[in-house]
Protein backbone atom coordinates (compact mmCIF):
# COMPACT_ATOMS: atom_id res chain seq x y z
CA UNK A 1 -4.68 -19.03 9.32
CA UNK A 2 -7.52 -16.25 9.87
CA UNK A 3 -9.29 -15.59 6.91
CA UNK A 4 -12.17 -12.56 6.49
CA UNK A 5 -15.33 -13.81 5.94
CA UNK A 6 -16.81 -12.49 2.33
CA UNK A 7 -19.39 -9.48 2.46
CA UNK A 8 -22.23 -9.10 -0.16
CA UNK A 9 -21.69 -5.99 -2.80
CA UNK A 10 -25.13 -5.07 -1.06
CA UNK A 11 -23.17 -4.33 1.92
CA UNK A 12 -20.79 -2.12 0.44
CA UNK A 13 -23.56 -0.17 -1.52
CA UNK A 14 -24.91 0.66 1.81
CA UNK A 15 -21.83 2.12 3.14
CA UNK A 16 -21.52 4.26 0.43
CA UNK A 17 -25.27 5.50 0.40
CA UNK A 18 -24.69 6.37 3.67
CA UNK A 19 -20.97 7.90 3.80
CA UNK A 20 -20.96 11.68 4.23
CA UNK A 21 -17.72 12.92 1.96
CA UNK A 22 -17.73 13.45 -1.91
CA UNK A 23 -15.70 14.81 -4.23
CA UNK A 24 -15.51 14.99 -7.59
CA UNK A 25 -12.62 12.87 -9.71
CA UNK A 26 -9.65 15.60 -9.25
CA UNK A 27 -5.51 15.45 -8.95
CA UNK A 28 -3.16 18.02 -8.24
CA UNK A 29 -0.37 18.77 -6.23
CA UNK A 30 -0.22 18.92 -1.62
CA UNK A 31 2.48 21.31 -0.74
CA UNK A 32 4.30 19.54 2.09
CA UNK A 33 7.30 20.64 3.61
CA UNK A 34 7.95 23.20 0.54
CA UNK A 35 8.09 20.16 -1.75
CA UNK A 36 4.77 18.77 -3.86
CA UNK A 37 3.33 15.17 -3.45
CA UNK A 38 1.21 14.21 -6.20
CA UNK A 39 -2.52 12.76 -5.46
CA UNK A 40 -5.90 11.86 -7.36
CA UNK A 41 -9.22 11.38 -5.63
CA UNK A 42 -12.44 10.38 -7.17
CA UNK A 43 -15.73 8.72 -6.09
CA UNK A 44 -17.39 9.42 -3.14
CA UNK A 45 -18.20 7.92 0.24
CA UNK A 46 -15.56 6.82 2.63
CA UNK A 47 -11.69 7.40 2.23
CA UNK A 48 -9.54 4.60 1.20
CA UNK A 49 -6.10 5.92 0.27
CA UNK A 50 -3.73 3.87 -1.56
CA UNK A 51 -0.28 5.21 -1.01
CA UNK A 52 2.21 4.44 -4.43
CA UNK A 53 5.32 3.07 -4.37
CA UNK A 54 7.08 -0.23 -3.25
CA UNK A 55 8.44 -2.25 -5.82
CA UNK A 56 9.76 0.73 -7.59
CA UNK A 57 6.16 1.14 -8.65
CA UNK A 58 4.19 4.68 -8.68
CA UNK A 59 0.64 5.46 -8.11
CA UNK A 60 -0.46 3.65 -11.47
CA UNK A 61 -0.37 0.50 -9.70
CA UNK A 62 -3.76 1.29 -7.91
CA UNK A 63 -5.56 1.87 -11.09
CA UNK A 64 -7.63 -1.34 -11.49
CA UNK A 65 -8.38 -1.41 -7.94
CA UNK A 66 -9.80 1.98 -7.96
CA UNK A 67 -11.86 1.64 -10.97
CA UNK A 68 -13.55 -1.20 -8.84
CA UNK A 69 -13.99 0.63 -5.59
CA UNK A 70 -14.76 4.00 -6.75
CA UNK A 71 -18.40 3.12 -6.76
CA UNK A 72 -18.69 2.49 -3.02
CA UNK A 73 -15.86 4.81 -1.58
CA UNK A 74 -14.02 7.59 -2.00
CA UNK A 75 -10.87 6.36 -3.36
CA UNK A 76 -7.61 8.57 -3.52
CA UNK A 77 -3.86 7.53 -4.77
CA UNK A 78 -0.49 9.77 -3.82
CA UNK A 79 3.08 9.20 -4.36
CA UNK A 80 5.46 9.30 -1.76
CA UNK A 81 8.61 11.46 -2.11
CA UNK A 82 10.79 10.41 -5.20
CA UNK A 83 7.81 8.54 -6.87
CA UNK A 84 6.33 9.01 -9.89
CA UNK A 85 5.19 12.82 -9.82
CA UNK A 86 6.26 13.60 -6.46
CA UNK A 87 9.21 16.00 -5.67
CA UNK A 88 12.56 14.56 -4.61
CA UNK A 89 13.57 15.73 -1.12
CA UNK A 90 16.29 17.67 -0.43
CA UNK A 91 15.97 18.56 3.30
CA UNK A 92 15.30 15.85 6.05
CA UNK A 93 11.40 14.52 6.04
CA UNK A 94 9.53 11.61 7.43
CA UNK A 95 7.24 9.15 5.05
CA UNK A 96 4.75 9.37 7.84
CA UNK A 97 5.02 12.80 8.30
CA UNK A 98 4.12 13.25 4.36
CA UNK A 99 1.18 11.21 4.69
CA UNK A 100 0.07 12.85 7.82
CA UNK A 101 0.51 16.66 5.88
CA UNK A 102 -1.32 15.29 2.68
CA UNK A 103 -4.42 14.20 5.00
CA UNK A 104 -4.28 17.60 6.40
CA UNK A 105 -4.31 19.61 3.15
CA UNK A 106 -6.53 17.44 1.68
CA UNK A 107 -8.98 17.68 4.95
CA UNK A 108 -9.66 13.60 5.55
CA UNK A 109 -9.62 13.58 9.19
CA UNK A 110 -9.13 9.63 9.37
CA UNK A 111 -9.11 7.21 6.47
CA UNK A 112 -7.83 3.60 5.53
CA UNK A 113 -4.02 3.38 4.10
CA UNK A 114 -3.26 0.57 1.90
CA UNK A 115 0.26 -0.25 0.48
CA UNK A 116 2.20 -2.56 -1.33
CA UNK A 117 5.52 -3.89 -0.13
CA UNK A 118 7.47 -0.68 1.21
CA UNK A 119 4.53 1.27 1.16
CA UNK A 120 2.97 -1.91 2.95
CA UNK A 121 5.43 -0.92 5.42
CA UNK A 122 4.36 2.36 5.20
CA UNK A 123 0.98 1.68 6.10
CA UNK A 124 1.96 0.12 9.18
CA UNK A 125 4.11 2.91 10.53
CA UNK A 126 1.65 5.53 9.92
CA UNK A 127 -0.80 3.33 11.84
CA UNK A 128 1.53 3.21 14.92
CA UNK A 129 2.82 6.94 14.60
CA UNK A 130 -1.01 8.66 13.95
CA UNK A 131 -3.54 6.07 14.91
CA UNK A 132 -6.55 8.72 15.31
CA UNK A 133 -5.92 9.26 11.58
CA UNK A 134 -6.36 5.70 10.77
CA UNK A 135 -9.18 3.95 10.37
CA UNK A 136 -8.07 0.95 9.10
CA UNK A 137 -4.74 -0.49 7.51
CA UNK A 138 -3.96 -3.15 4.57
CA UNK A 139 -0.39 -4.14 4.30
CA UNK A 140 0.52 -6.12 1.27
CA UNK A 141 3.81 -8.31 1.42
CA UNK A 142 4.55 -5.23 3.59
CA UNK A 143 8.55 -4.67 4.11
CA UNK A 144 9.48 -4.55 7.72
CA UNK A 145 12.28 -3.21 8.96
CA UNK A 146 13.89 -5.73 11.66
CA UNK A 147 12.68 -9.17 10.07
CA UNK A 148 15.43 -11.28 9.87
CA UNK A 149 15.66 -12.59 6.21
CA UNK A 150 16.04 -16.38 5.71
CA UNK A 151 20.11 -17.18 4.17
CA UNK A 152 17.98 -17.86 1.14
CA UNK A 153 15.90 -14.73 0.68
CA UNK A 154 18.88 -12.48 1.59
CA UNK A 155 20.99 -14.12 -1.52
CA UNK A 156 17.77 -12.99 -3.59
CA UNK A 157 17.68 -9.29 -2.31
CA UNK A 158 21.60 -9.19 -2.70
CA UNK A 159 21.39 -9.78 -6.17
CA UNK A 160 18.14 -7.62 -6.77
CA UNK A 161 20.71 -5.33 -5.08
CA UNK A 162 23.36 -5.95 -7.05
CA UNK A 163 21.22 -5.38 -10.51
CA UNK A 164 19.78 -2.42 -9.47
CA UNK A 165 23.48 -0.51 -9.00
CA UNK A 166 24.51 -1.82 -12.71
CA UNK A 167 21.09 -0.72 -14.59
CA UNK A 168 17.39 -0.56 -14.90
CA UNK A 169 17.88 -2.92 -17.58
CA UNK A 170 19.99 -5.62 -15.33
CA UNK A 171 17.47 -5.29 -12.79
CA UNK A 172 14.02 -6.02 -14.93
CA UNK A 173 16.20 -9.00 -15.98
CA UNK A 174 16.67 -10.24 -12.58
CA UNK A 175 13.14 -9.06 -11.75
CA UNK A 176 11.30 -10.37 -14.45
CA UNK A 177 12.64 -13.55 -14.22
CA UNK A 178 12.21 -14.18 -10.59
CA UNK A 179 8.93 -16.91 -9.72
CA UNK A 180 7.96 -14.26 -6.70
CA UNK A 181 8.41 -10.90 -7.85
CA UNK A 182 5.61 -10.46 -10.75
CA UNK A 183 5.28 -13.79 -12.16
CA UNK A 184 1.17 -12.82 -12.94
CA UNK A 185 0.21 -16.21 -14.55
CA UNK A 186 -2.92 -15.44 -15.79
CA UNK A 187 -2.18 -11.61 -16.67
CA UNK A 188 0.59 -10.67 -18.83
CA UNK A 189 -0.68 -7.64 -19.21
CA UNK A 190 0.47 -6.64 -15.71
CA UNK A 191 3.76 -7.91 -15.93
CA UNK A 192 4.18 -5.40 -18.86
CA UNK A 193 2.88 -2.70 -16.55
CA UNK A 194 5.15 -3.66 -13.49
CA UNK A 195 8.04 -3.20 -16.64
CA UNK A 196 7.11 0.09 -17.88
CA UNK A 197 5.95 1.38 -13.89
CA UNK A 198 9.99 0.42 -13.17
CA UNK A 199 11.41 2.12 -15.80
CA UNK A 200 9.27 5.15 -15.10
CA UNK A 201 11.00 5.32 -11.65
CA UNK A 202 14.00 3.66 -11.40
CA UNK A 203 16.38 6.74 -11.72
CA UNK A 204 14.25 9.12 -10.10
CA UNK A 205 13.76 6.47 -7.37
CA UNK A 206 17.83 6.41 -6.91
CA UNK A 207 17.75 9.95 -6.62
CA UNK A 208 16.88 9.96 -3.51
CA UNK A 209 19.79 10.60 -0.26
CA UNK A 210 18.72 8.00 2.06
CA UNK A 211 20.25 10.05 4.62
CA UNK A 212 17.77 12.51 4.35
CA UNK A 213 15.19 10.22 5.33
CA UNK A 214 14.63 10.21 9.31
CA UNK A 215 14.26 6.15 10.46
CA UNK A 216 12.49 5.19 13.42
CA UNK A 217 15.13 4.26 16.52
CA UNK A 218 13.39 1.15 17.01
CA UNK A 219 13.00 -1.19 13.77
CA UNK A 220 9.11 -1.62 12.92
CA UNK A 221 9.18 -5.56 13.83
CA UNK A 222 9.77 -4.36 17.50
CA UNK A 223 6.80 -2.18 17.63
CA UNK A 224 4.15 -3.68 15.28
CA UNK A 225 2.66 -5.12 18.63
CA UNK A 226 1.72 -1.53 19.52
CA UNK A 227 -0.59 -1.27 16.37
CA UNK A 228 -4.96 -0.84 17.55
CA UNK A 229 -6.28 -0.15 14.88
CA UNK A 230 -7.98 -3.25 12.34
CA UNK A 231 -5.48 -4.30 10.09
CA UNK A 232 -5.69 -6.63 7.11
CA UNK A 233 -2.96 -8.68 6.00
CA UNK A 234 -2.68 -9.76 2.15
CA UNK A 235 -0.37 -11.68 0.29
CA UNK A 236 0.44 -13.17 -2.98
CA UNK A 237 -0.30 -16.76 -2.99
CA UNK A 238 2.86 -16.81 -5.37
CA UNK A 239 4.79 -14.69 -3.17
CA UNK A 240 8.72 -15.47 -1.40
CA UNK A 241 8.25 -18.07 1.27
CA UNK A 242 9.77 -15.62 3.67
CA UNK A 243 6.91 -13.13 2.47
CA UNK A 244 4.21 -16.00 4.06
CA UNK A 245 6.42 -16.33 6.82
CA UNK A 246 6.51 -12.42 7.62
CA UNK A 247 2.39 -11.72 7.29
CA UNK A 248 2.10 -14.92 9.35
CA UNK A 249 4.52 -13.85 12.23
CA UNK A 250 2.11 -10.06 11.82
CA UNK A 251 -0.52 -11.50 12.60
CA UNK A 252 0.28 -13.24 15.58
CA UNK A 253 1.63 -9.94 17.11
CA UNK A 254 -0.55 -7.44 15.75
CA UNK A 255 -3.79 -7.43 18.17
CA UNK A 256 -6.30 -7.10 15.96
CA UNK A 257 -5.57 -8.63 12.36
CA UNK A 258 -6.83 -10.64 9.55
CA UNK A 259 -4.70 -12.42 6.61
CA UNK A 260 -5.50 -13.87 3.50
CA UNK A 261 -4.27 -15.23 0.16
CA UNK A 262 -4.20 -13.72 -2.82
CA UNK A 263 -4.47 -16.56 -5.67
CA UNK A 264 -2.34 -15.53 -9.30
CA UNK A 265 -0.20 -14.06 -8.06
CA UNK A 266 3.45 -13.30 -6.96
CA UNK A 267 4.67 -9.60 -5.00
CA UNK A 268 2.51 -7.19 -6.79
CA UNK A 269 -1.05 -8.48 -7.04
CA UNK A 270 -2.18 -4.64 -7.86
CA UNK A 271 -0.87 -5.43 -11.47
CA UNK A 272 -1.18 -9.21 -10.82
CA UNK A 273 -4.58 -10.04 -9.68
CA UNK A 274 -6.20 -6.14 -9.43
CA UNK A 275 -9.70 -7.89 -9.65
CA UNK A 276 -9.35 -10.63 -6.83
CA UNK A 277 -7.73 -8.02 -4.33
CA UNK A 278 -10.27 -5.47 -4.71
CA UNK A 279 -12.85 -8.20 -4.08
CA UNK A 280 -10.82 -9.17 -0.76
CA UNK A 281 -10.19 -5.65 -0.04
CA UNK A 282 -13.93 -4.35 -0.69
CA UNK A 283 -15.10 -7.06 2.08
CA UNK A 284 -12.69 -5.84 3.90
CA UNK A 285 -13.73 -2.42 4.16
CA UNK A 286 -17.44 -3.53 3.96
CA UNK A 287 -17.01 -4.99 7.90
CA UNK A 288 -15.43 -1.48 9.10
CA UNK A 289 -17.46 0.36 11.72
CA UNK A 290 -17.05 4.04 10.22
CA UNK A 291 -19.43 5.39 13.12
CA UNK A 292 -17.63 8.54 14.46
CA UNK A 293 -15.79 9.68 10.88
CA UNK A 294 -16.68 12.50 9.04
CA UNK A 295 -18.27 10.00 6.84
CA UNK A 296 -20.29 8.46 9.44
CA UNK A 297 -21.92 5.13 8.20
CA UNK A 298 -23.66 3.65 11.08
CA UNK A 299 -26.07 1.45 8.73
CA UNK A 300 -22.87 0.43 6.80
CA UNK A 301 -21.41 -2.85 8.84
């Protein structure tokens, strides 16, 4: 297994010093395809967008890690349609497309995307469908369209599955209780976040019709190969064996890749283990060449 070598806080200070963009701490509302995506942005240097969602989680999820690389970046959060303050869809639209319109409005010509399960996923595809908009990607326990799911791990989504058509209360049961999904051993803290983050969006998540949503001909797993840009690969030490399995298989086919661990935790190490991923993730970002952005920092790798 590859593992990303650690990089000094010095390191990161530089690329921030010498970063180009700033802004100061703002949210609002992008107007994409006549419907509004909610974002924040705040700090200043390079962009590192975390995109919300996966999980059944919203934004929130990203605050820790923000708080901790606001200093060296420019960090900025969104929802994705149907999440948290975002507008449910009701015309055809893209993920990636939404993503793609947000960078516009928001002028970021290229940036790093980081997401958590689905919007691991999500990170991924937007990689392979606009890869002169991304810099860099970070896929946590990304979701994958086209992995084949062990007998084991399919019984465990059919019964997530199963929980989440009775009730939001039948599926925190199911969820709460599983030994992968937020198990956070050493932060309870964010298992009563992931709680109150899943009621928040649970009905307006089911809201959404699924045929609205345009899918790719050609399931992700098929094309990941295609992906050029760096990518990092992160997940929960605590995680579904077939989670390990799937970032594993990534890395082999994804060209240019790194994957690591994230100890103390399960599925959702932003509410799990928000200070060890930001640490990972900052020396992460701290090796990217950003020569040739709009926030050019050739002194920062």
């Amino acid at each position: 297994m590859r593992r990303a070598p650690w990089i000094l806080s010095l390191a990161l200070a530089v690329v921030a010093a010498d970063c180009g963009v700033s802004d100061e701490p703002h949210e609002g509302y992008a107007s994409i395809g006549g419907r509004r995506l909610f974002y924040e942005t705040r700090g200043s240097g390079c962009p590192v967008l975390f995109i919300g969602g996966g999980s059944a989680m919203d934004s929130r999820q990203w605050s820790e890690v923000m708080d901790a690389l606001e200093g060296s970046f420019r960090v900025l959060r969104y929802d994705p349609a149907a999440i948290g303050q975002s507008d449910v869809p009701r015309t055809p639209f893209s993920e990636e497309g939404d993503l793609l319109g947000l960078l516009d409005e928001l002028g970021i010509s290229r940036a790093v995307v980081v997401g958590n399960s689905s919007a691991g996923g999500l990170a991924l595809e937007f990689a392979l469908a606009s890869p002169d908009r991304v810099r860099a990607a970070v896929a946590i326990s990304p979701f994958v369209p086209g992995w084949e799911f062990s007998t084991e791990m399919q019984e465990r989504v059919d019964r997530f599955g199963i929980a989440i058509s009775e009730s939001v209360d039948a599926f925190l049961q199911i969820a709460l209780a599983d030994p992968h999904f937020v198990p956070a051993p050493n932060n309870p803290a964010g298992r009563r976040m992931a709680e109150d983050l899943i009621r928040n969006n649970f009905q307006k998540m089911l809201s959404i019709d699924p045929t609205l949503i345009k899918a790719q001909p050609v399931p992700l797993i098929e094309r990941v190969s295609g992906i050029k840009v760096p990518v990092q690969l992160l997940v929960g030490k605590l995680d579904h064996p077939d989670l390990h399995r799937r970032v594993n298989t990534l890395d082999r086919i994804i060209p240019v890749s790194v994957i690591m661990d994230i100890p103390a935790s399960g599925h959702t190490p932003t509410l799990e283990n928000p200070q060890e991923l930001a640490k990972i993730l900052g020396g992460f970002l701290g090796e990217i060449d950003w020569r040739g952005d709009d926030c050019d920092a050739s002194g920062g790798s």
